[in-house]
C-alpha atoms as a PDB file:
ATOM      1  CA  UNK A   1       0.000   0.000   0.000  1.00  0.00           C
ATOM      2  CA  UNK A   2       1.262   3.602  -0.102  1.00  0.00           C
ATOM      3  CA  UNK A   3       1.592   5.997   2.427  1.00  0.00           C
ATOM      4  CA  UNK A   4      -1.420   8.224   1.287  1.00  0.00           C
ATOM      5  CA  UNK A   5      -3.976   5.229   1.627  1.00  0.00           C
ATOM      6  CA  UNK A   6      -2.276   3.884   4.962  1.00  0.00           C
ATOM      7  CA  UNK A   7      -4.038   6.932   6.340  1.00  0.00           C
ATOM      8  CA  UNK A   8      -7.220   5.021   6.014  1.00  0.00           C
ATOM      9  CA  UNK A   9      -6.531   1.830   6.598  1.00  0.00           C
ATOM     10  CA  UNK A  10      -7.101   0.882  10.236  1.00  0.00           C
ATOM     11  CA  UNK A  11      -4.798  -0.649  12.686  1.00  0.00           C
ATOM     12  CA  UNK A  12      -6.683  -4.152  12.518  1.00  0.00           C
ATOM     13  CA  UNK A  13      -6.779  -4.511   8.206  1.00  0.00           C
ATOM     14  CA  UNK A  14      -2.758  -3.261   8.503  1.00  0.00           C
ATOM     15  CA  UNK A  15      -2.005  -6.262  10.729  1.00  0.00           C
ATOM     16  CA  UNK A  16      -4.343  -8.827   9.394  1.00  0.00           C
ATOM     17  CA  UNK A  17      -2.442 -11.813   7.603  1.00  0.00           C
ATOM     18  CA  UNK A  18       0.236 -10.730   9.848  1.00  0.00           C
ATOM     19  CA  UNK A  19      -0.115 -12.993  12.770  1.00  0.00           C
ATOM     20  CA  UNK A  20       0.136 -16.355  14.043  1.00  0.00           C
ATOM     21  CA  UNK A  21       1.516 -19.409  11.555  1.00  0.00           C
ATOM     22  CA  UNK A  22      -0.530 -21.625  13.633  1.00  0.00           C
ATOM     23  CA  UNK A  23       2.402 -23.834  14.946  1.00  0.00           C
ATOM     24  CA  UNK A  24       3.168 -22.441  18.182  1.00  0.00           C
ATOM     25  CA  UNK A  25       1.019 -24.569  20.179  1.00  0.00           C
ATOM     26  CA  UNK A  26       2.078 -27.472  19.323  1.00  0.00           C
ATOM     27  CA  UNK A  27       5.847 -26.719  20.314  1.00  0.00           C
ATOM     28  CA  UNK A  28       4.455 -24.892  23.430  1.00  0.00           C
ATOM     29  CA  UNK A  29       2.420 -28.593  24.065  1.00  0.00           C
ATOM     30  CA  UNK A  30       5.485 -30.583  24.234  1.00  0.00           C
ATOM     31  CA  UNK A  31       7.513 -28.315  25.821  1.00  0.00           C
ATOM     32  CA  UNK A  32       5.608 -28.241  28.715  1.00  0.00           C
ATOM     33  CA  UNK A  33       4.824 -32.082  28.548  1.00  0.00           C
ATOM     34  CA  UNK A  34       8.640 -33.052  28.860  1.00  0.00           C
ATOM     35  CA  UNK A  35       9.007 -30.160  31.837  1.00  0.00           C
ATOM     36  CA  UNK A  36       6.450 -32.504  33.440  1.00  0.00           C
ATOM     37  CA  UNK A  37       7.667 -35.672  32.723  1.00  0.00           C
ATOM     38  CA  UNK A  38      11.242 -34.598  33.740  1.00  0.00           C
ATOM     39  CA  UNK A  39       9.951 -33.523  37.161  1.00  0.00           C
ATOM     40  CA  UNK A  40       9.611 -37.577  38.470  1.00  0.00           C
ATOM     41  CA  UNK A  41      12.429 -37.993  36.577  1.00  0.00           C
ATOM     42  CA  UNK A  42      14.794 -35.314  38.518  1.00  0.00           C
ATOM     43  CA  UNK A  43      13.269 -36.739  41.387  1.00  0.00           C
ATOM     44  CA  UNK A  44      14.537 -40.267  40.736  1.00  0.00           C
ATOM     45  CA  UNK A  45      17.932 -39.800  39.643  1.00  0.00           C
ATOM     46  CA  UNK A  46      18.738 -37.655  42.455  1.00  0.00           C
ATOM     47  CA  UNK A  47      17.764 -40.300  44.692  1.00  0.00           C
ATOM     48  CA  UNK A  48      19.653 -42.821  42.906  1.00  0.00           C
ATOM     49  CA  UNK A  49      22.581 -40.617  42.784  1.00  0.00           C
ATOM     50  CA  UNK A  50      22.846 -39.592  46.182  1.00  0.00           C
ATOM     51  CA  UNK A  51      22.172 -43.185  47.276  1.00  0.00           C
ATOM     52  CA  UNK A  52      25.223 -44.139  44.793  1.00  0.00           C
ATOM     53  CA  UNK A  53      27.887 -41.701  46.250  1.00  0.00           C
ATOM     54  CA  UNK A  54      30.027 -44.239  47.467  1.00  0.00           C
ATOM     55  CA  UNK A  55      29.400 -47.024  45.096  1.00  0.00           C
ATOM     56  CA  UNK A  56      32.194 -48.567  42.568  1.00  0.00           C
ATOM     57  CA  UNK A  57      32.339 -48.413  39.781  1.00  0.00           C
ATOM     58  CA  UNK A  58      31.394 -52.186  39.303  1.00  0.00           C
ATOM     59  CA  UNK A  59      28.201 -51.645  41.786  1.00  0.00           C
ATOM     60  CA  UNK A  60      27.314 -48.564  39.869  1.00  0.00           C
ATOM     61  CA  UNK A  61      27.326 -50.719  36.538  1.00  0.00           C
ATOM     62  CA  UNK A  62      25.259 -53.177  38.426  1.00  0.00           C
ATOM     63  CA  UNK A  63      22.719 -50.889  39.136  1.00  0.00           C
ATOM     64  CA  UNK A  64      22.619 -49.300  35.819  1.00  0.00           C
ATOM     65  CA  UNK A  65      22.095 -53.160  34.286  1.00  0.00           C
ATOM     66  CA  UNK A  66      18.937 -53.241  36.768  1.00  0.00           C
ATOM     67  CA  UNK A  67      15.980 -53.275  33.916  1.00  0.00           C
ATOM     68  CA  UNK A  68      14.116 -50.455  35.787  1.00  0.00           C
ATOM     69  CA  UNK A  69      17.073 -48.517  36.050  1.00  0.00           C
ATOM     70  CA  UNK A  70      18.222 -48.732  32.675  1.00  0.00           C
ATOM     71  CA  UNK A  71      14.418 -47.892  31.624  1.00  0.00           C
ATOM     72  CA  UNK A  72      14.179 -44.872  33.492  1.00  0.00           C
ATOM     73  CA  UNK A  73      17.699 -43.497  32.512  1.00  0.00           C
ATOM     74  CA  UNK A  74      16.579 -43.885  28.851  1.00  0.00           C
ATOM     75  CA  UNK A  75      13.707 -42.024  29.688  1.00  0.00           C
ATOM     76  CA  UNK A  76      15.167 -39.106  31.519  1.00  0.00           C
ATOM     77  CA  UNK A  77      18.205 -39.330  28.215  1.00  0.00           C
ATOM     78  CA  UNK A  78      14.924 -39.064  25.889  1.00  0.00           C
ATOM     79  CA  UNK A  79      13.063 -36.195  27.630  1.00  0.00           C
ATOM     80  CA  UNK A  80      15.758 -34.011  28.744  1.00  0.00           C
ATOM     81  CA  UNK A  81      17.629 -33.989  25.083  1.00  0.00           C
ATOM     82  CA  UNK A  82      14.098 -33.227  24.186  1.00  0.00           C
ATOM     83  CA  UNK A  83      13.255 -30.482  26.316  1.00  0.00           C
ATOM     84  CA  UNK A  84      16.851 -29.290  25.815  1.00  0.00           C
ATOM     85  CA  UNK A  85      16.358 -29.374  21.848  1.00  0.00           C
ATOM     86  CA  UNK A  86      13.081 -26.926  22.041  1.00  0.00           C
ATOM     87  CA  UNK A  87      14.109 -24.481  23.651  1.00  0.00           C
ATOM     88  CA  UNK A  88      17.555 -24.046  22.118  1.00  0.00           C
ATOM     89  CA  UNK A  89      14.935 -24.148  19.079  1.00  0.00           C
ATOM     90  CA  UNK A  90      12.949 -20.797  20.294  1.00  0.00           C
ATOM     91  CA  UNK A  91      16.085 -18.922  21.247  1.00  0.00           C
ATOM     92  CA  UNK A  92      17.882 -19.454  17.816  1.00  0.00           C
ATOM     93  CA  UNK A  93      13.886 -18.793  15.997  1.00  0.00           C
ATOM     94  CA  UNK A  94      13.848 -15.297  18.435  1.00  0.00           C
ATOM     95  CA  UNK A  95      17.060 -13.944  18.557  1.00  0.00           C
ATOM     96  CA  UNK A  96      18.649 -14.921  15.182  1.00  0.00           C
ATOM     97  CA  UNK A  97      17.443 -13.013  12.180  1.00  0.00           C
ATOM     98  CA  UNK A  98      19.462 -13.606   9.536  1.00  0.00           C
ATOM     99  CA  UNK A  99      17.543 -16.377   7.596  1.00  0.00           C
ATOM    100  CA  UNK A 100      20.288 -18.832   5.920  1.00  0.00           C
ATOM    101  CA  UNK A 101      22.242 -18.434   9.642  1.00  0.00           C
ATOM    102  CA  UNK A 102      19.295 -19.306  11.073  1.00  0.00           C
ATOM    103  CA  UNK A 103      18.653 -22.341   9.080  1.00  0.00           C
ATOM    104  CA  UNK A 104      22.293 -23.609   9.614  1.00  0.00           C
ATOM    105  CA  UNK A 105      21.878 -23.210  13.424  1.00  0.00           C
ATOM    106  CA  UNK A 106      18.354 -25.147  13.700  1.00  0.00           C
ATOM    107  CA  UNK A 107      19.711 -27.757  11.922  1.00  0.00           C
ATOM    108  CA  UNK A 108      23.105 -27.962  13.130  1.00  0.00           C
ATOM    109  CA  UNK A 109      21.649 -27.897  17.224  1.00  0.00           C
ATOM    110  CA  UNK A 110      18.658 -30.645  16.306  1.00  0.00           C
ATOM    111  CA  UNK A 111      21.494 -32.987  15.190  1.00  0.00           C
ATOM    112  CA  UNK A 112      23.787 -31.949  18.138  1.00  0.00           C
ATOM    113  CA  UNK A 113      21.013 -33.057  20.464  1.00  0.00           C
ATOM    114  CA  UNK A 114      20.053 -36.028  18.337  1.00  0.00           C
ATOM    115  CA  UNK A 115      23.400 -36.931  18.446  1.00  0.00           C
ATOM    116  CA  UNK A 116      24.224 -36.625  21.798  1.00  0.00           C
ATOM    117  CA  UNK A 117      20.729 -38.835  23.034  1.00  0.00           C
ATOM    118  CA  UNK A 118      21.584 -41.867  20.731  1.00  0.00           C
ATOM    119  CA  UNK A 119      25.250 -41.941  22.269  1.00  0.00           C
ATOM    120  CA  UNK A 120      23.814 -41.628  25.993  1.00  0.00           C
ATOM    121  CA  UNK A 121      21.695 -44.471  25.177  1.00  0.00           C
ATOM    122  CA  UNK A 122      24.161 -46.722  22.886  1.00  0.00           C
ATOM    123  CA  UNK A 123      25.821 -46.334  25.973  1.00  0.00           C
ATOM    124  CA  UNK A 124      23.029 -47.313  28.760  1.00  0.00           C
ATOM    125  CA  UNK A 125      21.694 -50.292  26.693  1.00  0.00           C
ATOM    126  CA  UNK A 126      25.852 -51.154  25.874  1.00  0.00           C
ATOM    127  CA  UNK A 127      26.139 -51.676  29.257  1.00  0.00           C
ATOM    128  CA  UNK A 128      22.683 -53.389  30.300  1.00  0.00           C
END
């Protein structure tokens, strides 16, 4: 439009089309569904990791071998990567503007985090 119709044009038609894509929620959704999963999760590995403070190495492996154990440290590897991957995701979508640097750093911190969970649990299920 030019500036002598912008005069009357009101606020509302200037910033219709403008909002929204739609997608937020969804990313919102499972951002705050891995924040509450991670909660009994927290919970459980500080217990087990206080209660493992003077363990060996060979007791700690034993208890990492326990099926429940192993289980729940896959969880807690799957959720927190998770959780950790989103929100690195809005921080690089809010504070980086230039688009192709953008692109580069979406893609380069989903397969840092994707990387990083499948070694953790290679790793766990290596040693169960």
């Amino acid at each position: 439009m030019s500036d002598k119709t912008d005069k009357f044009v009101s606020p509302l038609a200037k910033a219709r089309g403008l909002g929204s894509a739609h997608e937020g929620a969804h990313h919102w959704m499972h951002q705050r569904i891995t924040a509450v999963a991670l909660i009994p999760l927290c919970i459980w590995l500080v217990i087990s990791v206080v209660s493992l403070r003077t363990a060996t190495h060979l007791e700690f492996i034993t208890w990492l071998q326990h099926p429940v154990n192993s289980l729940l440290m896959i969880f807690f590897i799957i959720a927190s990567f998770y959780h950790a991957a989103l929100g690195c995701q809005v921080v690089i979508e809010d504070y980086i503007h230039c688009k192709w640097f953008k692109m580069t750093k979406l893609i380069g911190s989903k397969l840092f985090f994707l990387g990083g969970a499948i070694a953790c649990i290679y790793a766990i299920i290596k040693i169960s």
